[in-house]
N, C-alpha and C. Protein backbone atom coordinates (compact mmCIF):
# COMPACT_ATOMS: atom_id res chain seq x y z
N UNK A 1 -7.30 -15.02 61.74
CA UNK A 1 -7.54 -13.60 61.63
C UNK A 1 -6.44 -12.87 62.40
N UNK A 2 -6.39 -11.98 61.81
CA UNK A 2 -5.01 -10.72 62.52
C UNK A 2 -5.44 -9.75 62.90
N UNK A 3 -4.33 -8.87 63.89
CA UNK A 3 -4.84 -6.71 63.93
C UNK A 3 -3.74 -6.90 64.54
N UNK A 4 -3.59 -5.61 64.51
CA UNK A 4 -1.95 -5.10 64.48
C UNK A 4 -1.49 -5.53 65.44
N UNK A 5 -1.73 -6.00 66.78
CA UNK A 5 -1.59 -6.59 68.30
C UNK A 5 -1.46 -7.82 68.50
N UNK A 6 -2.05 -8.83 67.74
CA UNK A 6 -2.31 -10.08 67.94
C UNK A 6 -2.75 -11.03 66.56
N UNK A 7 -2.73 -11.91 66.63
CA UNK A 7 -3.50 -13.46 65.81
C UNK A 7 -4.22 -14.05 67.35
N UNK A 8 -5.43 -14.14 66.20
CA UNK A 8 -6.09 -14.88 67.14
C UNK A 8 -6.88 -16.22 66.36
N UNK A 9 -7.46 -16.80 67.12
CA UNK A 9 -8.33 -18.06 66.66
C UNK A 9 -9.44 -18.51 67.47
N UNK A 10 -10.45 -19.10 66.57
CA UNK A 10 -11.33 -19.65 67.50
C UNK A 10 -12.16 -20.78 66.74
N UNK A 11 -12.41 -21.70 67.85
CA UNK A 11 -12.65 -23.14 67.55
C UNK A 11 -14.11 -23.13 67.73
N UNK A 12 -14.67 -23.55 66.52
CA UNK A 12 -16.26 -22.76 66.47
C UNK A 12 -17.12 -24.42 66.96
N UNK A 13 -16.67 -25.85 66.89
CA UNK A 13 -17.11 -26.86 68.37
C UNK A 13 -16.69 -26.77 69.44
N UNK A 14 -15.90 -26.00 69.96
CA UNK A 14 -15.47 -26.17 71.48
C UNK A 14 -16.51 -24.26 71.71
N UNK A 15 -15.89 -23.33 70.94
CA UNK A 15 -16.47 -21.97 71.25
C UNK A 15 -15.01 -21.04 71.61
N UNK A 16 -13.82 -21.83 72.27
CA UNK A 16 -12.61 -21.20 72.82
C UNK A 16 -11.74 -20.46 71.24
N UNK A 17 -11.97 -18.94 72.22
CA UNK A 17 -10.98 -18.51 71.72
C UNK A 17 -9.43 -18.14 72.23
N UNK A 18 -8.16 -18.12 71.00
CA UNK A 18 -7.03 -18.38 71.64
C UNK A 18 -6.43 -17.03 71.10
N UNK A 19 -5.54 -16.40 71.76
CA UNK A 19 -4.84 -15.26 71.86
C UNK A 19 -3.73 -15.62 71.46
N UNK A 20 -2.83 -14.87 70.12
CA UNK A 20 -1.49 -15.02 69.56
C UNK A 20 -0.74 -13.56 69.85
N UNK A 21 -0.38 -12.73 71.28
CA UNK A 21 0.39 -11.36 70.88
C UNK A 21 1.23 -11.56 70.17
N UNK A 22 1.47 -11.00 68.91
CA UNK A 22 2.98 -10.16 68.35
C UNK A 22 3.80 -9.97 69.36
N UNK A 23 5.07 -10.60 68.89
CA UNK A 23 5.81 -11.23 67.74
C UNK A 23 5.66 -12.93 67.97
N UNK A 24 5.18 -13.32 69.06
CA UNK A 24 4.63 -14.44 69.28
C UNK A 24 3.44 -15.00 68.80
N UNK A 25 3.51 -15.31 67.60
CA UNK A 25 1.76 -16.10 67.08
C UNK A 25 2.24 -16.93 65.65
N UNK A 26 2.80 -17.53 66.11
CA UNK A 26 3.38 -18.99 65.28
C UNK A 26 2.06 -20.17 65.28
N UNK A 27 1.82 -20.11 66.50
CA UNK A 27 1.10 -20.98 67.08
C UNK A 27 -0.39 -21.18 66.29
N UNK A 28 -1.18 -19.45 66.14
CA UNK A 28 -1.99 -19.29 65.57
C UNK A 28 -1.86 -20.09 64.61
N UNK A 29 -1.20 -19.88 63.20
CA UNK A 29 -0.48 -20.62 62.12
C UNK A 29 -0.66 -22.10 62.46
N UNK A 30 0.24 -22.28 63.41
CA UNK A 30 0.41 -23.40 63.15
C UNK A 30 -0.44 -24.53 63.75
N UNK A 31 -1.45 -24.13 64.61
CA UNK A 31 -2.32 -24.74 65.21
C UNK A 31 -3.15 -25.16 64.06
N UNK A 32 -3.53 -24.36 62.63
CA UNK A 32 -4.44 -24.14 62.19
C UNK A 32 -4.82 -25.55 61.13
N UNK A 33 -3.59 -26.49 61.50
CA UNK A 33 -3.18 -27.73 60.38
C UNK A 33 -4.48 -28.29 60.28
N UNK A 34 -4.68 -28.97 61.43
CA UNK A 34 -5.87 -30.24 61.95
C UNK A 34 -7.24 -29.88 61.25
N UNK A 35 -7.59 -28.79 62.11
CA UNK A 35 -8.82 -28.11 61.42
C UNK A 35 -9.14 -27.23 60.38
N UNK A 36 -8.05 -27.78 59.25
CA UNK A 36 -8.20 -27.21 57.99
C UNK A 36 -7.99 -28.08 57.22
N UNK A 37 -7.71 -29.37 57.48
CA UNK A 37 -6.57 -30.54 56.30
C UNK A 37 -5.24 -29.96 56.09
N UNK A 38 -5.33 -29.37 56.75
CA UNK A 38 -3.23 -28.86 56.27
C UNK A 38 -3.62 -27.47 55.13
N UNK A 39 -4.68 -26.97 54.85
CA UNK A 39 -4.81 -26.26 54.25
C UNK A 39 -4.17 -24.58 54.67
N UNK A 40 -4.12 -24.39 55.77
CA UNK A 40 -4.12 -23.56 56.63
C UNK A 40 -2.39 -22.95 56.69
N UNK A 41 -2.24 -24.40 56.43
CA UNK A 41 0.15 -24.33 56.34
C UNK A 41 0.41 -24.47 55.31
N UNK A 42 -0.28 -24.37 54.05
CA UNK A 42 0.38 -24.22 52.65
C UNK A 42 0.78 -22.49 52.30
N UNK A 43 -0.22 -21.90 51.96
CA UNK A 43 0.13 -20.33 51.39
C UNK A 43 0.87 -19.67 52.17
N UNK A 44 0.00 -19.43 53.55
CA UNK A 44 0.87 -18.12 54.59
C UNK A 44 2.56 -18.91 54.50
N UNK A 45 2.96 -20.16 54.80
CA UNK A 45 4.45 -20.12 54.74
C UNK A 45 4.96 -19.87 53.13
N UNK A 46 4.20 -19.40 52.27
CA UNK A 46 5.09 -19.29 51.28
C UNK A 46 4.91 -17.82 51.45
N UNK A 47 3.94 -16.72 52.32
CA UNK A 47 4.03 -15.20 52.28
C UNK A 47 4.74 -14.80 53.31
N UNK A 48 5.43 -16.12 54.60
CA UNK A 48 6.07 -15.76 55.46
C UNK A 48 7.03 -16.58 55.60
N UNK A 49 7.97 -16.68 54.79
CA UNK A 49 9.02 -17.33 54.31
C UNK A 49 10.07 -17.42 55.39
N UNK A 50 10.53 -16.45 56.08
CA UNK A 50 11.25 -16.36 57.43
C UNK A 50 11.27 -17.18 58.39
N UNK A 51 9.72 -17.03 58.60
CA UNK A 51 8.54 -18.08 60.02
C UNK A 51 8.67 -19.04 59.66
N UNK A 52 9.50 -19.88 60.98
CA UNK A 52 9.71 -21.38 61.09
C UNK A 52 8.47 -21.82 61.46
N UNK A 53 7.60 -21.65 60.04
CA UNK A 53 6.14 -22.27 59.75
C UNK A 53 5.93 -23.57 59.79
N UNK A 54 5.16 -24.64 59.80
CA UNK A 54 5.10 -26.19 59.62
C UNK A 54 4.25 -26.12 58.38
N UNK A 55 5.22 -26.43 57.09
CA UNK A 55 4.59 -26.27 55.66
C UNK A 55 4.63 -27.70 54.49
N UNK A 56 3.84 -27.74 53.90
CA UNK A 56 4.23 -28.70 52.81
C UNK A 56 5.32 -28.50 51.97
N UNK A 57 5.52 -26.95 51.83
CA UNK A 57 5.80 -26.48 50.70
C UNK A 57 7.66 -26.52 51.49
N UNK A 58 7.92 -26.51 52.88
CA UNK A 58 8.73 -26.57 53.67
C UNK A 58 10.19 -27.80 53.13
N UNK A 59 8.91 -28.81 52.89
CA UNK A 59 9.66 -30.10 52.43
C UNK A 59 9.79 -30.40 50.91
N UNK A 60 9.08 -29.60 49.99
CA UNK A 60 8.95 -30.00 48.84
C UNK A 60 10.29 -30.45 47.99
N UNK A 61 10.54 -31.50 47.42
CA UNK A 61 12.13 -31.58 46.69
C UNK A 61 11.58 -32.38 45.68
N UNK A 62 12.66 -32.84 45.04
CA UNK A 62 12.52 -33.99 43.69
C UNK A 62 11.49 -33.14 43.07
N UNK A 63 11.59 -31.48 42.51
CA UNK A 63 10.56 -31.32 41.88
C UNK A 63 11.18 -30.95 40.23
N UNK A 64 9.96 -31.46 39.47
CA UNK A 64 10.17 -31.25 37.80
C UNK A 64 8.84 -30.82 37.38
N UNK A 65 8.86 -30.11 36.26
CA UNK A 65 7.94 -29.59 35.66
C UNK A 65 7.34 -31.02 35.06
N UNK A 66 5.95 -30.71 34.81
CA UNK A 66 5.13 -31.68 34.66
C UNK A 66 3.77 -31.41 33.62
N UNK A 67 4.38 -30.33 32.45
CA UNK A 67 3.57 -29.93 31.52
C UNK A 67 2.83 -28.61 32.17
N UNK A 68 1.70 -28.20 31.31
CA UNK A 68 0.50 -27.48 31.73
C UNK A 68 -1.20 -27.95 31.11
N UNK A 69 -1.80 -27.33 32.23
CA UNK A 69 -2.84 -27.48 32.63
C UNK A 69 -3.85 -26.46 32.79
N UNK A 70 -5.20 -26.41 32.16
CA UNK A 70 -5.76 -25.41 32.40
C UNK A 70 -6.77 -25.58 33.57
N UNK A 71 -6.75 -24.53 34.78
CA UNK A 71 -7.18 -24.92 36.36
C UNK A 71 -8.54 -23.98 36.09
N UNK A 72 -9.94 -24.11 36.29
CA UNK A 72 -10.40 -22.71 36.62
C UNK A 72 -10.54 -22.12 35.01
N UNK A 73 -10.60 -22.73 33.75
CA UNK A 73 -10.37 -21.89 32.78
C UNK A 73 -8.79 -20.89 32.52
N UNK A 74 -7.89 -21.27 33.47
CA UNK A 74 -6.51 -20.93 33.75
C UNK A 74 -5.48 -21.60 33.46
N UNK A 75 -4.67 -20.37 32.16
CA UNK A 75 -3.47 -21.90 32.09
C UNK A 75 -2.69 -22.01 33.32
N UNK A 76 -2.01 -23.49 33.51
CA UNK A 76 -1.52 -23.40 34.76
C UNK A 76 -0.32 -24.13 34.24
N UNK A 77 0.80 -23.94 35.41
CA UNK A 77 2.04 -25.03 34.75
C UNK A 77 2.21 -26.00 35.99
N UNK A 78 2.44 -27.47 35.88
CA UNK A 78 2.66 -27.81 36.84
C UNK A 78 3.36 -28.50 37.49
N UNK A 79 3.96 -28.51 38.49
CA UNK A 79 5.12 -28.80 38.88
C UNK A 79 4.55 -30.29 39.96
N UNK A 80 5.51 -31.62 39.70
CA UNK A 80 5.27 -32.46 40.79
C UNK A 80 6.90 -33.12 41.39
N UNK A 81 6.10 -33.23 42.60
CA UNK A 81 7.77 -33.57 43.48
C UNK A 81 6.97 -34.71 44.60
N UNK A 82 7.95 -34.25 45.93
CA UNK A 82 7.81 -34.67 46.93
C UNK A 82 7.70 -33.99 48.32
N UNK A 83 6.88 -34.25 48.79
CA UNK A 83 6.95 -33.81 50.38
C UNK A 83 6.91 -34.94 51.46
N UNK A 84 7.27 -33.94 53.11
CA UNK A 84 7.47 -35.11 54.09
C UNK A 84 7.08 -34.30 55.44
N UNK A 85 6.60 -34.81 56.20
CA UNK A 85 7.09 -34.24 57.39
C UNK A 85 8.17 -34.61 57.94
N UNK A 86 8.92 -33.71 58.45
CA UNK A 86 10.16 -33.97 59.35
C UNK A 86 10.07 -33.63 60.96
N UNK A 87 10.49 -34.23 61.93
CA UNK A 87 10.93 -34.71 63.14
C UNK A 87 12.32 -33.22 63.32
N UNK A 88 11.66 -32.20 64.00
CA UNK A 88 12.95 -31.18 63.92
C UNK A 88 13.84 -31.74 65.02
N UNK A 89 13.34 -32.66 66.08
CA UNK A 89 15.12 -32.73 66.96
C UNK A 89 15.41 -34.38 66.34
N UNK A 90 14.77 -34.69 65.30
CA UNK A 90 15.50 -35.85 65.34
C UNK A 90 16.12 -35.72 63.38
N UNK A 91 15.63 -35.11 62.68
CA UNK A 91 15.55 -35.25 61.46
C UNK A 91 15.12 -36.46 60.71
N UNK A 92 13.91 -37.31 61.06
CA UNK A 92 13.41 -37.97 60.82
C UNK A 92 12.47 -37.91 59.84
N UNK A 93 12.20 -38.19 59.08
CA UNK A 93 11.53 -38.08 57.96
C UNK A 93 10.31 -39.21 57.60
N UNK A 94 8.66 -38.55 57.72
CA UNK A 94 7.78 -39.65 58.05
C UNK A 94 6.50 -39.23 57.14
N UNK A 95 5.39 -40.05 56.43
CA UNK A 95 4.37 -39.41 55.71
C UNK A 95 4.60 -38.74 54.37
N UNK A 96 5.77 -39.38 53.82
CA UNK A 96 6.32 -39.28 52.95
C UNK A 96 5.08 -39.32 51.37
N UNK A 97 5.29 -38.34 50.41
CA UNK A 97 3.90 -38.43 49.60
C UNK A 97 4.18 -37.25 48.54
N UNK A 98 3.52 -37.93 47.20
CA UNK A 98 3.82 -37.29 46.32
C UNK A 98 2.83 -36.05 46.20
N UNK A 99 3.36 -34.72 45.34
CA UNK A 99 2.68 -33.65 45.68
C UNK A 99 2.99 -32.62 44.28
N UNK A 100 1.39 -32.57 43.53
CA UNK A 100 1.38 -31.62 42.62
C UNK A 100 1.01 -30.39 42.60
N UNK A 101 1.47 -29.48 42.39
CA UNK A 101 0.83 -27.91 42.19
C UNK A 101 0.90 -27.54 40.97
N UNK A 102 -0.17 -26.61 40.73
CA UNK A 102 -0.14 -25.88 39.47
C UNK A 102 -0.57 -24.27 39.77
N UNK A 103 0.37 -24.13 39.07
CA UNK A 103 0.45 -22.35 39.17
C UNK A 103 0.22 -21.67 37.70
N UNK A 104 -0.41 -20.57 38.35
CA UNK A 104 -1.29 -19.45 37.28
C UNK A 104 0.13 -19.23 35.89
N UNK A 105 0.12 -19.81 34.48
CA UNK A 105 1.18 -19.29 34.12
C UNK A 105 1.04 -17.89 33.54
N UNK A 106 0.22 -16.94 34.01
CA UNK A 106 0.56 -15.83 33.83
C UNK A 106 0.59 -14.74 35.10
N UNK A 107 -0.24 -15.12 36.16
CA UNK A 107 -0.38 -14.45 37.43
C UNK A 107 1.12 -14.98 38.46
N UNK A 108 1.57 -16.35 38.28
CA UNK A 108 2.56 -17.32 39.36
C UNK A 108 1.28 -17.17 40.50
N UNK A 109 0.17 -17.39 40.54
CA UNK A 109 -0.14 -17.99 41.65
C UNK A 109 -0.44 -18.82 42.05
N UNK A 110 -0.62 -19.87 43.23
CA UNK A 110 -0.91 -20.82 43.36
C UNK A 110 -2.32 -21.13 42.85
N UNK A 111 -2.77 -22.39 42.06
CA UNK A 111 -4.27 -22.24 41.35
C UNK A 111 -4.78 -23.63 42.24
N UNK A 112 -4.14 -24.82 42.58
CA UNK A 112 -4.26 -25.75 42.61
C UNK A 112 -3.06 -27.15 43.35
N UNK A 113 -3.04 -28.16 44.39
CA UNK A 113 -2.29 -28.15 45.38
C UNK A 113 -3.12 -30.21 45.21
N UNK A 114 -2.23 -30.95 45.24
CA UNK A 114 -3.08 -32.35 45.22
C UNK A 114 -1.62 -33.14 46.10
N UNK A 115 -1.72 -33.67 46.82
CA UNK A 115 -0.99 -34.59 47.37
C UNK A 115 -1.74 -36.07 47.48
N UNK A 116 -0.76 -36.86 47.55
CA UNK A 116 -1.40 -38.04 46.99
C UNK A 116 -0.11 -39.30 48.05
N UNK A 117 -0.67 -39.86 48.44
CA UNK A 117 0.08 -41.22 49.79
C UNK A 117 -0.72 -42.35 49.30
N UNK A 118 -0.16 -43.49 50.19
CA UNK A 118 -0.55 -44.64 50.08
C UNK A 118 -0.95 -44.76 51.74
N UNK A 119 -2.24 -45.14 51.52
CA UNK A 119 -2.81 -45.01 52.88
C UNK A 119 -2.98 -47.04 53.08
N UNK A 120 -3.90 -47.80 53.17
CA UNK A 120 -3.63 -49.41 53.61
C UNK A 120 -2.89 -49.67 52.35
N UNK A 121 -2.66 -50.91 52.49
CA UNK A 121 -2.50 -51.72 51.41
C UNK A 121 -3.58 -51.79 50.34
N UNK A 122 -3.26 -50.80 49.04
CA UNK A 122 -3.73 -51.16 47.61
C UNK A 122 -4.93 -49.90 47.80
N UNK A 123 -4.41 -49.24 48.65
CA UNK A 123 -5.58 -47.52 48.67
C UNK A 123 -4.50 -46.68 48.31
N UNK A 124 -4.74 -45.80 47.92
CA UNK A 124 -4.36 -44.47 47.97
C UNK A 124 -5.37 -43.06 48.42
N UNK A 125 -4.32 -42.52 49.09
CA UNK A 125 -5.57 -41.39 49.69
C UNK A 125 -4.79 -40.04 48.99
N UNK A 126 -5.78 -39.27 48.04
CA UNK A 126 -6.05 -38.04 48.26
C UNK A 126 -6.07 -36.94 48.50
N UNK A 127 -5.57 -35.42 48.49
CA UNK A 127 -5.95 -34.17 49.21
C UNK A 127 -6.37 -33.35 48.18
N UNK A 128 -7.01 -32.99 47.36
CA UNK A 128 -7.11 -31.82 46.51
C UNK A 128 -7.53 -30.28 47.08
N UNK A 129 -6.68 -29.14 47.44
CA UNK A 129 -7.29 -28.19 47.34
C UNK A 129 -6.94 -26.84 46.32
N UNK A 130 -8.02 -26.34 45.86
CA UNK A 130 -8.19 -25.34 44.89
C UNK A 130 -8.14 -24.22 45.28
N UNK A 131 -7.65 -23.07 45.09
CA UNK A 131 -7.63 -21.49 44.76
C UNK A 131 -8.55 -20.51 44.01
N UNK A 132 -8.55 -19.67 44.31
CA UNK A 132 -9.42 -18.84 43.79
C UNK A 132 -8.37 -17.54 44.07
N UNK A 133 -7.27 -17.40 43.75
CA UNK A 133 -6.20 -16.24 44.34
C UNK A 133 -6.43 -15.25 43.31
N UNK A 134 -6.15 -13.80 44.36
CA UNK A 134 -6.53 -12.69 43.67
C UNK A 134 -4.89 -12.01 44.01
N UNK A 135 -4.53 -10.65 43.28
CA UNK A 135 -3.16 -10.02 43.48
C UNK A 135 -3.52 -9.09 44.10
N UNK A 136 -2.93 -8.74 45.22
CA UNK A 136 -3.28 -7.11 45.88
C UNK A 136 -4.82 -6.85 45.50
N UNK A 137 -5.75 -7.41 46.31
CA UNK A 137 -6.76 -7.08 46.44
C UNK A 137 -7.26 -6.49 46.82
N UNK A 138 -8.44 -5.43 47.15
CA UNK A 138 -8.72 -4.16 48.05
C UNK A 138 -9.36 -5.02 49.14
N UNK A 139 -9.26 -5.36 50.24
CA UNK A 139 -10.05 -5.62 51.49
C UNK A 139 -10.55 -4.61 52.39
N UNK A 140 -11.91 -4.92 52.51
CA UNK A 140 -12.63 -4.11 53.21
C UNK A 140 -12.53 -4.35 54.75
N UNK A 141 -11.68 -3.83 55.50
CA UNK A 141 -11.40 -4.02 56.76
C UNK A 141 -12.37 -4.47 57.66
N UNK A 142 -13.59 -4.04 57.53
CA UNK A 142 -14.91 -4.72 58.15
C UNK A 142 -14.74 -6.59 58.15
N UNK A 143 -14.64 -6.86 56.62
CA UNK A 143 -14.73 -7.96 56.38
C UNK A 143 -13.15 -9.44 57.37
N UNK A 144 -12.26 -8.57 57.84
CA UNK A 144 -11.82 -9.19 58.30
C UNK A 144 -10.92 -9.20 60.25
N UNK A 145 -12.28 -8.26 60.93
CA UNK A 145 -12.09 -8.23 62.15
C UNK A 145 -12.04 -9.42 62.79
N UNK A 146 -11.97 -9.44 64.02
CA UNK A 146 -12.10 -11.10 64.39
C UNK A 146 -13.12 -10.44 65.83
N UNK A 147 -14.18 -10.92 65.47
CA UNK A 147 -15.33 -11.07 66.16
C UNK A 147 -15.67 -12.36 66.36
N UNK A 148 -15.54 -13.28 67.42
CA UNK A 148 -16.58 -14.69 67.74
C UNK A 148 -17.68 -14.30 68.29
N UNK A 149 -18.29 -15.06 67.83
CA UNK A 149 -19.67 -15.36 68.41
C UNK A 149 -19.57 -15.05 69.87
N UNK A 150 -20.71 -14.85 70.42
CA UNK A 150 -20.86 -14.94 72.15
C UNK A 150 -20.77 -16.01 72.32
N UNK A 151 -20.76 -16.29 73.61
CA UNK A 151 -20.68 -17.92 74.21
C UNK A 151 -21.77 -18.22 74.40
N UNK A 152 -22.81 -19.88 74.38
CA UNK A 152 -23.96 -19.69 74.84
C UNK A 152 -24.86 -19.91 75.90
């Protein structure tokens, strides 16, 4: 959650909340990996393109179109490549894993996001997450104060 002053966060098993002032709140972002599945570092680094964000979309290469798909009742087109995490003081490259998206082909928005690794020997693991993206939506400012809970 944001306001014009700060990002903030809060960890709803521990109860702690953490303070991000402007222009400093990377952290917010980027803290947000663990306790989301990485969900948290896909979109905002593609709306904050600047911010040396920690993104999937950061590493994505080897990408080719890969037909279309209808997501949601949505045609979608979709693109598969590769992603990695990288090691920024070493340029190391680790967690290496293939990675499909499909985007709205009439909105371009993200509809749909699947990465896919080899986790033991003769598994493969998994990530699917889905969208529900809207364009310039009206938000009701109520709906996105950042109020936590009291402590108990």
């Amino acid at each position: 959650m944001c306001d014009p002053d700060a990002f903030h966060a809060w960890w709803k098993t521990t109860g702690q909340q953490f303070d991000y002032p402007n222009p400093d709140n990377l952290g917010a972002l980027n803290g947000s990996g663990h306790n989301t599945s990485a969900v948290g570092l896909k979109i905002p680094t593609l709306l904050y393109g600047k911010a040396p964000l920690l993104s999937d979309f950061a590493n994505f290469a080897d990408v080719t179109p890969d037909g279309t798909e209808d997501v949601a009742g949505r045609k979608c087109l979709r693109l598969v490549g590769n992603t990695r995490d990288v090691y920024a003081a070493t340029n190391k490259e680790v967690n290496v894993r293939k990675m499909s998206v499909w985007i709205d082909a009439e909105s371009l928005l993200i509809r749909k996001v699947v990465e896919q690794w080899k986790a033991l020997p003769g598994q493969i693991s998994r990530l699917t997450t889905t969208y529900e993206p809207q364009a310039n939506p009206k938000i009701d400012e109520s709906r996105v104060r950042f109020s936590p809970p009291e402590p108990r």
